[in-house]
Protein backbone atom coordinates (compact mmCIF):
# COMPACT_ATOMS: atom_id res chain seq x y z
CA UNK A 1 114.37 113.19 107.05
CA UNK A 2 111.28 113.89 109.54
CA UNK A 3 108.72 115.69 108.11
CA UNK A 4 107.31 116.50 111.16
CA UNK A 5 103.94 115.03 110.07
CA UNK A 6 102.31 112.52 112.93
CA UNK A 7 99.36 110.24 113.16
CA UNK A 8 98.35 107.79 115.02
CA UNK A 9 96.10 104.72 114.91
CA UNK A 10 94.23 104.57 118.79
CA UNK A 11 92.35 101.31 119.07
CA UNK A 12 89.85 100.67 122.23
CA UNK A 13 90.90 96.93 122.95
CA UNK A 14 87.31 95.65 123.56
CA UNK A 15 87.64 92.56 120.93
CA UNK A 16 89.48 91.77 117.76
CA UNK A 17 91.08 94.39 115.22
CA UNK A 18 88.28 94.04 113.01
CA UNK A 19 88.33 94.98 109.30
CA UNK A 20 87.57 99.04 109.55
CA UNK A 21 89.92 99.32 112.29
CA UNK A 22 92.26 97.66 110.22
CA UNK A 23 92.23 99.50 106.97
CA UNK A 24 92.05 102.47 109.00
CA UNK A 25 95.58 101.76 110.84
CA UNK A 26 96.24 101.11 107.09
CA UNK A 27 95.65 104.68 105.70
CA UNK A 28 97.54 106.24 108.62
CA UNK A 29 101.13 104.28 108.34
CA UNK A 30 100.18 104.70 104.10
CA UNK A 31 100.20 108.81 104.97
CA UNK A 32 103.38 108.34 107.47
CA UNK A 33 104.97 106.42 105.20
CA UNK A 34 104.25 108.45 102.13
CA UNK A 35 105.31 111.75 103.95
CA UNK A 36 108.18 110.53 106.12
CA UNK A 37 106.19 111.05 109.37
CA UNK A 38 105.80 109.49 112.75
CA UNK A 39 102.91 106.07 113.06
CA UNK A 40 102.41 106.22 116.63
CA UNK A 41 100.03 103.59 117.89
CA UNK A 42 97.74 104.66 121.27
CA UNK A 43 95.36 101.89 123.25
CA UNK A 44 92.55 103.60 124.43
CA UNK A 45 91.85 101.00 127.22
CA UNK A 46 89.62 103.37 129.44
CA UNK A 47 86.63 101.14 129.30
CA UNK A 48 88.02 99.22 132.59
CA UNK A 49 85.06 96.76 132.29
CA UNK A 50 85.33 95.52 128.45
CA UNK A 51 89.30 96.50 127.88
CA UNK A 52 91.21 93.53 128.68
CA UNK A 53 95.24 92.37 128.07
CA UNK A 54 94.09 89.64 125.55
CA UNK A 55 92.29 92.17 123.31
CA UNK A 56 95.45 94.11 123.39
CA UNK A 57 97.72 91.73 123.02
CA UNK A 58 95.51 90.63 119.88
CA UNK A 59 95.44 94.10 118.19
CA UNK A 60 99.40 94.27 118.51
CA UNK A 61 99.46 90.41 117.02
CA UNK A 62 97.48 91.94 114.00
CA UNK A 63 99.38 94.50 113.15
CA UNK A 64 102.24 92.78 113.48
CA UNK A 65 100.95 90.30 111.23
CA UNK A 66 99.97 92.76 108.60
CA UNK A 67 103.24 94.39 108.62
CA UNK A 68 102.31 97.56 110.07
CA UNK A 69 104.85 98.55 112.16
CA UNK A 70 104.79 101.92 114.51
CA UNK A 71 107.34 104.30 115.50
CA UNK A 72 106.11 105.37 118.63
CA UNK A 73 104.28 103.54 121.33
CA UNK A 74 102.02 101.56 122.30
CA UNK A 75 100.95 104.26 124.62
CA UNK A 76 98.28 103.21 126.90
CA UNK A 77 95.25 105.84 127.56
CA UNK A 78 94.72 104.16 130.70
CA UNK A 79 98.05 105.79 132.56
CA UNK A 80 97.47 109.27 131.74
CA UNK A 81 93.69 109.81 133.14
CA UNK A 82 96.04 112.22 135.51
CA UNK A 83 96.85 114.17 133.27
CA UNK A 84 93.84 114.70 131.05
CA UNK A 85 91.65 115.74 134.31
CA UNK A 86 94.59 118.09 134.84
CA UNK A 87 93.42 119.65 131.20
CA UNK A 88 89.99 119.36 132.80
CA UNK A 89 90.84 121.57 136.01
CA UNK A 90 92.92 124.00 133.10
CA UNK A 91 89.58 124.59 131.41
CA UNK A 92 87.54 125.12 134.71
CA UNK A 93 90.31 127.87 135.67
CA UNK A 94 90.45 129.81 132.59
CA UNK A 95 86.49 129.74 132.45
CA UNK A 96 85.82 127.14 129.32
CA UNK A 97 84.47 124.95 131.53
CA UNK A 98 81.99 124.88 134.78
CA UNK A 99 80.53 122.43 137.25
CA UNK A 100 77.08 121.21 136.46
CA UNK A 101 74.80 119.83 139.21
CA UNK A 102 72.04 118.72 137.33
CA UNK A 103 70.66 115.32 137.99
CA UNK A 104 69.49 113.07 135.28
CA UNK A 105 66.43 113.52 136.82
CA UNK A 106 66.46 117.41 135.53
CA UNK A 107 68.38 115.99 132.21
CA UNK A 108 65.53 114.10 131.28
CA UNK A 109 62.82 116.61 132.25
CA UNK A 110 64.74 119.41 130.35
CA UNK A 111 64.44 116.88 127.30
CA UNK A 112 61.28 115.71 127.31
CA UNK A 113 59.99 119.86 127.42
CA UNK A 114 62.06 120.39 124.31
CA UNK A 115 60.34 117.24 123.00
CA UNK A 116 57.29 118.73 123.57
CA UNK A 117 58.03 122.07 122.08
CA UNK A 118 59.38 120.09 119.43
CA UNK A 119 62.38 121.33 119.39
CA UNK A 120 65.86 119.50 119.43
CA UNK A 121 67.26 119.61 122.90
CA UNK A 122 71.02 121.05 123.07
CA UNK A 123 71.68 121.25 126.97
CA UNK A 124 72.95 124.59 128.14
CA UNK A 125 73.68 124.49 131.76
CA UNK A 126 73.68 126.78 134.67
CA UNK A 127 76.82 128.87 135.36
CA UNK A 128 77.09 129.29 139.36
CA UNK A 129 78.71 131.52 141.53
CA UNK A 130 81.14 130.61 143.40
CA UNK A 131 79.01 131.12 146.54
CA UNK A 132 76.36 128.98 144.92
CA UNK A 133 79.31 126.20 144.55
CA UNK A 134 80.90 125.90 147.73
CA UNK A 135 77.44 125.97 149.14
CA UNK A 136 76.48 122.73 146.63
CA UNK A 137 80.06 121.25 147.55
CA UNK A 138 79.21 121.89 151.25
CA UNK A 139 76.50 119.82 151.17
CA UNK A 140 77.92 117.18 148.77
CA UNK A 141 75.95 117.09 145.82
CA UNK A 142 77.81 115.40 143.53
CA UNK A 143 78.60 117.46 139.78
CA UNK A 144 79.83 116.88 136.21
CA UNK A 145 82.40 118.91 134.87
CA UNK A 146 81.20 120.26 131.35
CA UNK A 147 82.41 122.28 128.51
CA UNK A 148 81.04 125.57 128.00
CA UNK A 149 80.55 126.00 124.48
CA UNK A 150 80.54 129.87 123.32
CA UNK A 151 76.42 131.57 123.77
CA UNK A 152 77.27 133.48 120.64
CA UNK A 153 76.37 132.82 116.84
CA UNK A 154 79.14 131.38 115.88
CA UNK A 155 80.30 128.15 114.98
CA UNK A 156 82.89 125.75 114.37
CA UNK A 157 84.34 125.62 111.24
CA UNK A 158 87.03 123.37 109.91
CA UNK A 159 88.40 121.28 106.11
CA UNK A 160 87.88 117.66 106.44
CA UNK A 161 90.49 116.31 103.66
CA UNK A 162 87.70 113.60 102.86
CA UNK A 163 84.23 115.24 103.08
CA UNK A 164 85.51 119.14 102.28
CA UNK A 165 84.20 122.15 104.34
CA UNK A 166 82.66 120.87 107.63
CA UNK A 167 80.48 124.23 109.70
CA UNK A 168 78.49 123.38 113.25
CA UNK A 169 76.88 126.40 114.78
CA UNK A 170 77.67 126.63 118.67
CA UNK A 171 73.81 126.90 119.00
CA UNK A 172 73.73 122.79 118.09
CA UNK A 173 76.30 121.72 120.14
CA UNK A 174 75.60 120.81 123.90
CA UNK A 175 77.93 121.76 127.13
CA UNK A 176 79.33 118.30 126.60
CA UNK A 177 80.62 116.17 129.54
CA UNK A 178 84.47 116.30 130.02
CA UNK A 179 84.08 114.48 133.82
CA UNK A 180 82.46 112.18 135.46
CA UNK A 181 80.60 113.08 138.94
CA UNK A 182 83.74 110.23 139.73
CA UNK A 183 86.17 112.63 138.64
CA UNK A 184 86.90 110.08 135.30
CA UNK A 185 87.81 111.56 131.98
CA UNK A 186 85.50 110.48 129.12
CA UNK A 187 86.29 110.30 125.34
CA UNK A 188 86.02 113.47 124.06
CA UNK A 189 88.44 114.84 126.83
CA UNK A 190 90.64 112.12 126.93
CA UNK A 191 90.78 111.95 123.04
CA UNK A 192 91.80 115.44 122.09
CA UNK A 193 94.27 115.50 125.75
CA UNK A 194 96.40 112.82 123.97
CA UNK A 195 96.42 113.95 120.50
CA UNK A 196 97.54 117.07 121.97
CA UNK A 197 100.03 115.32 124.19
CA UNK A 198 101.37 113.53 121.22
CA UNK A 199 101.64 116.67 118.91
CA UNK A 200 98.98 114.53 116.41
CA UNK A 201 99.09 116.86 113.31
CA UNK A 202 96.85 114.46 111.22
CA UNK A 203 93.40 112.67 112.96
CA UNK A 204 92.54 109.99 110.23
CA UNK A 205 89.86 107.73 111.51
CA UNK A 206 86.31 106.40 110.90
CA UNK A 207 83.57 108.40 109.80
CA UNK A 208 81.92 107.89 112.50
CA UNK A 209 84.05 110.24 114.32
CA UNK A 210 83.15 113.17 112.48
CA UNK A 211 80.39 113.96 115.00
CA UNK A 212 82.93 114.62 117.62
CA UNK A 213 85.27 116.93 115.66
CA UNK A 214 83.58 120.08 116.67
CA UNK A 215 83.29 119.24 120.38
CA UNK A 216 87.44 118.49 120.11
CA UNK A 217 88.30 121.43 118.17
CA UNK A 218 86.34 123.85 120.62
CA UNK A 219 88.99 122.10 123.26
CA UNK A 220 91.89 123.20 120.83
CA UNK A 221 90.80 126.29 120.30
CA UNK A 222 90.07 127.14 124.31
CA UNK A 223 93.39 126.29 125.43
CA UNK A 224 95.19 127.80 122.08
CA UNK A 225 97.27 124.81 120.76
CA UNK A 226 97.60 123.71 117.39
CA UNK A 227 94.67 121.83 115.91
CA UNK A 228 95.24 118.93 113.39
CA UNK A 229 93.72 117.98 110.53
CA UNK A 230 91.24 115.54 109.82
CA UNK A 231 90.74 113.16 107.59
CA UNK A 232 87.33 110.82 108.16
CA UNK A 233 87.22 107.51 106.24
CA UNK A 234 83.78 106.20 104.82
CA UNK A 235 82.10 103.40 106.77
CA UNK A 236 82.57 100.04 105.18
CA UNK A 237 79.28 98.08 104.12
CA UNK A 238 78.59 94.39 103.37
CA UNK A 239 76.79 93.47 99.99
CA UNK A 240 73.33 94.80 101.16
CA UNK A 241 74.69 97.99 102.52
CA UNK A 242 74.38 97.18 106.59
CA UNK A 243 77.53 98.19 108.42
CA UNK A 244 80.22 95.83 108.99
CA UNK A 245 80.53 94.48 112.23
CA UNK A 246 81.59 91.46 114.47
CA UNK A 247 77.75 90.98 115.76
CA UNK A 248 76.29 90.69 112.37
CA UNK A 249 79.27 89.23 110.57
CA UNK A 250 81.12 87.18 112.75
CA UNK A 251 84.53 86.50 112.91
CA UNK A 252 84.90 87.22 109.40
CA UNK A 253 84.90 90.63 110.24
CA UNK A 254 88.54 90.54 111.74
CA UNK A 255 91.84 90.48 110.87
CA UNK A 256 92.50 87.22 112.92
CA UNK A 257 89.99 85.25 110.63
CA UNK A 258 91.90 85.92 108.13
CA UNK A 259 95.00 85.36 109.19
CA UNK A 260 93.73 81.85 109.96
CA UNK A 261 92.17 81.40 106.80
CA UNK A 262 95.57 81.42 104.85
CA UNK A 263 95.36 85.24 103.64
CA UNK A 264 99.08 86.61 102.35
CA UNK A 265 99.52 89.70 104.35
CA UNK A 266 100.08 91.81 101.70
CA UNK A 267 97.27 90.34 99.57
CA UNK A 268 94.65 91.41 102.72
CA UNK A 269 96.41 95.05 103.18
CA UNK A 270 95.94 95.45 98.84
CA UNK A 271 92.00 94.23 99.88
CA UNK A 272 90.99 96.69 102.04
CA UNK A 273 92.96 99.55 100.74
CA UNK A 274 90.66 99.27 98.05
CA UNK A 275 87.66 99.41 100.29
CA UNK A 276 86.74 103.33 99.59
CA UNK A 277 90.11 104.38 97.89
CA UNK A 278 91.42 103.82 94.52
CA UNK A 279 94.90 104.64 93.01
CA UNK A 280 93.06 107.08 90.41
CA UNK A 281 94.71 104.72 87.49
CA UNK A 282 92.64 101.62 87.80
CA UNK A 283 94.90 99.29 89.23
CA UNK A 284 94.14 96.65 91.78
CA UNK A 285 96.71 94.90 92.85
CA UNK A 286 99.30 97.06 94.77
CA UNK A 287 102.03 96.35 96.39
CA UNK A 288 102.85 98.31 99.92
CA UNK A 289 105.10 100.68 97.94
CA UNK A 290 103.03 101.10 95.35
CA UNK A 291 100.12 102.02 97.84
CA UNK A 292 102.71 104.13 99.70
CA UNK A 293 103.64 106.59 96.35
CA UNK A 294 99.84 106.70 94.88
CA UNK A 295 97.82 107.16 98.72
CA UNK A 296 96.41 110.54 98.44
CA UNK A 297 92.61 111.70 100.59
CA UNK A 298 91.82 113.06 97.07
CA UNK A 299 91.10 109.80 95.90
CA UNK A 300 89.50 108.78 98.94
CA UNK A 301 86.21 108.20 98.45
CA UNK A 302 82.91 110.16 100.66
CA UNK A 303 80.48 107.31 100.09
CA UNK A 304 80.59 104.48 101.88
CA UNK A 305 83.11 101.36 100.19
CA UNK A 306 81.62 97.45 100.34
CA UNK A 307 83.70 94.28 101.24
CA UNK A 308 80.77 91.72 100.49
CA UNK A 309 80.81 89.42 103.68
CA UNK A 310 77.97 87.23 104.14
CA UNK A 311 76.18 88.00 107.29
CA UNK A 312 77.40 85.44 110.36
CA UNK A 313 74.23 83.48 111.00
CA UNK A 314 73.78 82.99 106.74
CA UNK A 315 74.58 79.00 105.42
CA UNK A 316 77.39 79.47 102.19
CA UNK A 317 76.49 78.16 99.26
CA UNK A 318 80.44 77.46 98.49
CA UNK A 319 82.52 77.26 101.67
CA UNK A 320 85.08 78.42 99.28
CA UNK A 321 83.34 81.80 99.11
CA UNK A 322 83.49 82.69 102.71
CA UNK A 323 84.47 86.30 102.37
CA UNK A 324 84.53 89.22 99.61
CA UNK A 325 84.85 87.89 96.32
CA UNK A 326 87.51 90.58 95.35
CA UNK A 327 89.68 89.74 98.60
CA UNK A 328 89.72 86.23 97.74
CA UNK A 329 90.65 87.27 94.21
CA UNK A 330 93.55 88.88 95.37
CA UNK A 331 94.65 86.35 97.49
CA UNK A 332 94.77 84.15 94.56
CA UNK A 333 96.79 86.43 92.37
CA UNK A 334 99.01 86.99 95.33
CA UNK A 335 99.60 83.41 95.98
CA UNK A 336 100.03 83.06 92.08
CA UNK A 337 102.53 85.51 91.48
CA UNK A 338 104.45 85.54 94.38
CA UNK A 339 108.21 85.23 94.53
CA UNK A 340 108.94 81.07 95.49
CA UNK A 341 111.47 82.46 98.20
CA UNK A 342 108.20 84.73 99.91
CA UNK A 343 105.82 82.31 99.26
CA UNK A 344 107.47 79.20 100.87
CA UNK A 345 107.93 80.33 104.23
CA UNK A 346 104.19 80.52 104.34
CA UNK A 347 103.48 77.15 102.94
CA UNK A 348 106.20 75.76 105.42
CA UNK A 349 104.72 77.49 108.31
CA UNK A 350 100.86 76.55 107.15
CA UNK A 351 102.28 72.71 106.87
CA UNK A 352 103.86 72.72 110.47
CA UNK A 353 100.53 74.09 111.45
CA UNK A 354 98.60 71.45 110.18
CA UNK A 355 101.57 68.90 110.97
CA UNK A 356 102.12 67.78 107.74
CA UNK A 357 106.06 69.55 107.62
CA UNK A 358 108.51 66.91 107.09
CA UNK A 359 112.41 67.71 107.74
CA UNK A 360 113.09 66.34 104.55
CA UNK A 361 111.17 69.11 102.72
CA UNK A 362 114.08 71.58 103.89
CA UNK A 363 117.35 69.79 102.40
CA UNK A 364 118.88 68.56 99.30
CA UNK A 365 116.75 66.87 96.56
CA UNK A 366 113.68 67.54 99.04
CA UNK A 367 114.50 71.22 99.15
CA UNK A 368 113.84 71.07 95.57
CA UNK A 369 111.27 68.69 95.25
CA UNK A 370 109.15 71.24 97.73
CA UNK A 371 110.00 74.28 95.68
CA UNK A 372 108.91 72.36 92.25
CA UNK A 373 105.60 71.41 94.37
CA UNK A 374 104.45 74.72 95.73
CA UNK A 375 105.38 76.50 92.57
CA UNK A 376 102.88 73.66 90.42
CA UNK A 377 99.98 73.33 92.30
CA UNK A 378 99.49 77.30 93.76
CA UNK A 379 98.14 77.97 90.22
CA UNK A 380 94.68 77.06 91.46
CA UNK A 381 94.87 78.13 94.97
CA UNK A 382 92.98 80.66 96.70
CA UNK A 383 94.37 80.56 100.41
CA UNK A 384 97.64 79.09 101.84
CA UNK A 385 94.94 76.60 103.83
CA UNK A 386 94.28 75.13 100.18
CA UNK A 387 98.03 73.69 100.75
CA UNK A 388 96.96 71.66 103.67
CA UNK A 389 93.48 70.65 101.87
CA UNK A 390 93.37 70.46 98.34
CA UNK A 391 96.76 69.95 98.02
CA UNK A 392 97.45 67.41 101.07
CA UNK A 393 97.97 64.82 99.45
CA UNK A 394 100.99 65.95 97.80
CA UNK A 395 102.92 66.25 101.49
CA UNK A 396 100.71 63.38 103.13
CA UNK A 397 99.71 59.75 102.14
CA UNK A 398 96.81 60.48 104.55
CA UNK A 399 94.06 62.28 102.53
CA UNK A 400 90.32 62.32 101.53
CA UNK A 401 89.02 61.71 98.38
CA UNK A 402 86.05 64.40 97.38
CA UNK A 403 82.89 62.08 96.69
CA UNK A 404 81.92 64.25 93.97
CA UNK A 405 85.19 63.28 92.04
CA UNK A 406 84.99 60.02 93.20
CA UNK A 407 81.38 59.89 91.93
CA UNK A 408 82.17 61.44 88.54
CA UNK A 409 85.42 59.84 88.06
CA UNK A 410 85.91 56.62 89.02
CA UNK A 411 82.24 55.41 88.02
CA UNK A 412 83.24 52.69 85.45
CA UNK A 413 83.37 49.40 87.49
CA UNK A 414 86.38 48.30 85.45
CA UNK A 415 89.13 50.83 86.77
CA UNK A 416 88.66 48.23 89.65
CA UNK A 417 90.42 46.13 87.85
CA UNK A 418 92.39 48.04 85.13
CA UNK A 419 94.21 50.64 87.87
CA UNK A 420 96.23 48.11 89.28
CA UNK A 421 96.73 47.07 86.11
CA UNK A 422 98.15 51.04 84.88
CA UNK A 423 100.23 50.99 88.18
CA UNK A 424 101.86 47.76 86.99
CA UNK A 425 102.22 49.42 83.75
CA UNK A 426 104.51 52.76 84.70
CA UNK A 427 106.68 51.27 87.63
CA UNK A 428 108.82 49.79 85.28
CA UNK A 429 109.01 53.05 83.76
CA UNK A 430 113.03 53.23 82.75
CA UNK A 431 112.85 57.20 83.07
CA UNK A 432 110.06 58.78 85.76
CA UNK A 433 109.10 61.95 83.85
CA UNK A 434 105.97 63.31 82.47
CA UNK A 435 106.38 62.38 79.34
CA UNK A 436 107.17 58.80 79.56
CA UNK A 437 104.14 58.52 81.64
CA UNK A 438 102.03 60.05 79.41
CA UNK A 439 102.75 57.98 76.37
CA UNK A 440 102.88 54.64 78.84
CA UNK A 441 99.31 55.53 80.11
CA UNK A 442 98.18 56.32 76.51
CA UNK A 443 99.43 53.36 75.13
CA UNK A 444 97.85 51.54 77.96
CA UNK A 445 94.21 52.80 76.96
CA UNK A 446 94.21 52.34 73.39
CA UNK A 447 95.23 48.52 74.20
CA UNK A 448 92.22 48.53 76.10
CA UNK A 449 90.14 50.88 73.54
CA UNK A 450 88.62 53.65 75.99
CA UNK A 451 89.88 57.48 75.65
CA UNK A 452 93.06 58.34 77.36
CA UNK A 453 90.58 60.58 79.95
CA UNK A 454 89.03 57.81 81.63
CA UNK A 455 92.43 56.82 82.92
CA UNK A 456 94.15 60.94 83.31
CA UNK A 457 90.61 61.53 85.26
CA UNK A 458 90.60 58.34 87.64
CA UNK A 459 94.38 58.84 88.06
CA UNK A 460 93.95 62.70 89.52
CA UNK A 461 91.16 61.29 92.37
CA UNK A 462 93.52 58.39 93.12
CA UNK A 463 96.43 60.43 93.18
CA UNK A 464 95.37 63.74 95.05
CA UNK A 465 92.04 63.26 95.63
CA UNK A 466 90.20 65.54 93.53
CA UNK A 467 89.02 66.02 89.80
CA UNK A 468 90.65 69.63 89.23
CA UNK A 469 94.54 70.54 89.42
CA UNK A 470 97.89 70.56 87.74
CA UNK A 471 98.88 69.08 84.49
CA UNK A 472 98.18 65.19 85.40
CA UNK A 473 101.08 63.69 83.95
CA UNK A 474 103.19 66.27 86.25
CA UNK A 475 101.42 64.86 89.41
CA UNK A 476 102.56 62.16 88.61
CA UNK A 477 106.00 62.83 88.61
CA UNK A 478 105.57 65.44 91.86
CA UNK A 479 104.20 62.52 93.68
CA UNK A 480 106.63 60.16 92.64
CA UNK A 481 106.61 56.85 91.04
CA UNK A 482 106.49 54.60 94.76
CA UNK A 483 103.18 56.54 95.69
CA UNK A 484 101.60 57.54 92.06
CA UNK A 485 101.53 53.65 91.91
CA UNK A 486 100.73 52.54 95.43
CA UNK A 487 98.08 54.93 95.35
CA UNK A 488 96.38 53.69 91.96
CA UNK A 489 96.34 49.52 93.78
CA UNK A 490 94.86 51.00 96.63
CA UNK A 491 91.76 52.51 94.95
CA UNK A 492 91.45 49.91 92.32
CA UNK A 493 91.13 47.25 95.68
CA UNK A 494 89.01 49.95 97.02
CA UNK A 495 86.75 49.89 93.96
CA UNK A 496 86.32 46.36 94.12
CA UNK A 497 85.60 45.75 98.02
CA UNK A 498 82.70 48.33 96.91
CA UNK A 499 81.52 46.62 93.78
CA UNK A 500 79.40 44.27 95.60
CA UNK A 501 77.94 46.46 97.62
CA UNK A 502 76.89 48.69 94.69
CA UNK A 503 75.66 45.77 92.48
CA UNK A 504 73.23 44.82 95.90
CA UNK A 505 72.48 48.10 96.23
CA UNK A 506 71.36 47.99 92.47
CA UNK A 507 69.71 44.74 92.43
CA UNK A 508 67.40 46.11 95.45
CA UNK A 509 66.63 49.51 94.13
């Protein structure tokens, strides 16, 4: 059953659905959700020079993407500008608002006296006759259409569910614009006119809206319709407190990046939920309907909330670190812990991507064989890219070795010789499990008196490339006996077409 409770998340499509606008679509389908209300989803696409289809069609793609679907909409600002300087022409008739004829040439002189006097400059403009305005019409001068905020001592007074008891005295507000000389709406008009139009009984957003809330409630409150409440979320900081955004931070600052990067949905909706808002019970990883039954403003932090991005233009010290330590945490646990029939979707659909999907992955002993595979090596995994990287070589014969394992592990100039030699050893194998490879590859080092490690440590670079991972004995069973062998000839010839290179190198060093 309907509550009757409605929010909505209204996104200007002038770029990507960064991070902020993100959590804060987050918070208002939580509060739907939670309540049994309406998520309707507005596109404020008034700015006709920087709003453009591909932003919007981007915003919907990330939402989508992050599971946040809406139950109204999208409405587009855009086709209603009718209707919102009808709510204009309202408020000129019933006297809330007036035409004002000042030029910015009388704007700025008006502030720079009140700079003088030192004192702050709250424009209060003049309120003609109607003589004086047909005469001014007559003669075509053009005029904004302004709000006329009360001359008395009062103010505006209204309960933020985030920062408490919120009071602005009429005396600091300004006659603020509500039309262009063009006859355009702007923000504050065309803001409240939709929210009003929508029956919006809940404005979260940004804290950076809060500023605006008395200027919108004075438009509630002149034409007598309900007001909402509001609910303004703390600003979100990187590491050294400056304020998140795509100029300083890049394309790490939007939902698209990490989407690309291999982020679980859910995994990047737990992240930023966190980013100014806690349970109350110290738990961090949520699922959606966990987040749904704890959400709650009370626990919704005033100060501002960190997600630790490095700034865009700064070099990373670990290209694995590329974003907020915490989020990649997450992502991790996520990709740990999730259910094989979630997770392998994803992998299939990062694979195809990358075009390393193979038919025979989806059928009969392949099926299974992919399962087994995912379910081994995610244990070490941070993104579902790391399928396509570190663990390429488990779906590909085409894969790089990392020179720093090559460097550490296969240093001893005799695996040249003595790989081959292992891969001869376990293709006779009678039974291709882990632990008849284990004892073969034993026995084969104590013939040969050197620790079993040498041999588990050069196998792992030969075999996948790297010098972390799975249990090495089940590698080689995941990559099969045909390549775990083939792959341990080809470095050993490898190591020896570069032995004479290294001993020249030596010999003139």
């Amino acid at each position: 059953m309907n509550s009757g409770i409605r929010v909505r998340f209204a996104p200007s499509p002038t770029g990507y659905l960064h991070i902020g606008g993100a959590r804060t679509a987050l918070f208002n389908w939580l509060f739907a959700r939670k309540h049994h209300g309406t998520f309707i989803l507005r596109i404020e696409d008034t700015d006709r020079e920087r709003s453009t289809p591909e932003a919007v069609a981007t915003i919907l793609d990330g939402l989508r993407w992050l599971g946040l679907d809406w139950d109204e909409g999208p409405f587009y600002q855009s086709e209603r500008l009718a209707a919102h300087r009808q709510l204009a022409e309202h408020l000129l008739a019933a006297g809330h608002a007036y035409k004002s004829y000042e030029t910015k040439e009388e704007l700025e002189a008006m502030r720079q006296a009140a700079e003088a006097a030192k004192q702050p400059f709250v424009f209060r403009g003049r309120i003609l006759s109607p003589a004086e305005e047909a005469q001014l019409t007559a003669q075509g001068i053009p005029y904004v259409v302004r709000f006329r905020v009360p001359r008395t001592d009062g103010a505006v007074t209204f309960h933020d569910l985030v920062h408490g008891e919120q009071t602005k005295r009429y005396a600091d507000i300004e006659d603020f614009a509500l039309l262009r000389s063009d006859g355009s709406p702007l923000y504050i008009l065309s803001n409240a006119a939709d929210d009003i139009a929508e029956r919006v009984t809940h404005v979260i957003r940004g804290q950076d809206g809060l500023a605006n809330t008395p200027k919108q409630l004075l438009i509630y409150r002149a034409l007598g319709v309900p007001e909402p409440t509001f609910a303004h979320l703390p600003l979100i900081l990187d590491g050294k407190r400056a304020k998140l955004s795509k100029r300083k931070h890049g394309e790490r600052a939007t939902v698209q990046f990490y989407q690309a990067q291999g982020f679980i949905p859910d995994a990047f909706l737990n992240a930023i939920a966190l980013i100014g808002w806690s349970p109350g019970d110290n738990r961090e990883i949520l699922s959606r309907e966990d987040m749904i039954a704890a959400f709650d403003f009370a626990q919704v932090s005033r100060t501002n909330g960190i997600f630790n991005l490095p700034p865009a233009d700064q070099p990373l010290a670990d290209p694995r670190q590329f974003t907020d330590p915490k989020a990649l945490w997450l992502n991790a646990e996520y990709l740990r812990t999730l259910p094989l029939d979630r997770l392998l979707p994803m992998v299939q659909a990062q694979l195809e991507t990358a075009g390393l999907w193979k038919p025979a992955f989806a059928t009969g002993d392949g099926q299974a064989w992919f399962a087994r595979t995912v379910d081994v090596i995610r244990e070490r995994f941070r993104t579902l890219v790391d399928f396509t990287t570190y663990g390429r070589a488990y779906f590909d014969d085409t894969f790089d070795i990392d020179p720093e394992a090559a460097r550490k592990n296969l240093r001893d100039p005799r695996l040249a010789t003595w790989l081959p030699e292992l891969a001869d050893t376990l293709e006779p194998l009678p039974d291709w499990t882990a632990e008849a490879v284990e004892a073969a590859l034993r026995d084969f080092a104590a013939a040969r008196e050197v620790k079993a490690g040498l041999f588990i440590n050069a196998a792992r670079v030969a075999l996948t490339g790297q010098s972390v991972g799975p249990s090495m004995f089940e590698v080689f069973v995941l990559i099969g006996r045909e390549r775990s062998c083939a792959r341990l000839r080809a470095t050993g010839q490898r190591l020896m077409a570069e032995a004479p290179a290294s001993r020249d190198a030596a010999a003139t060093s």
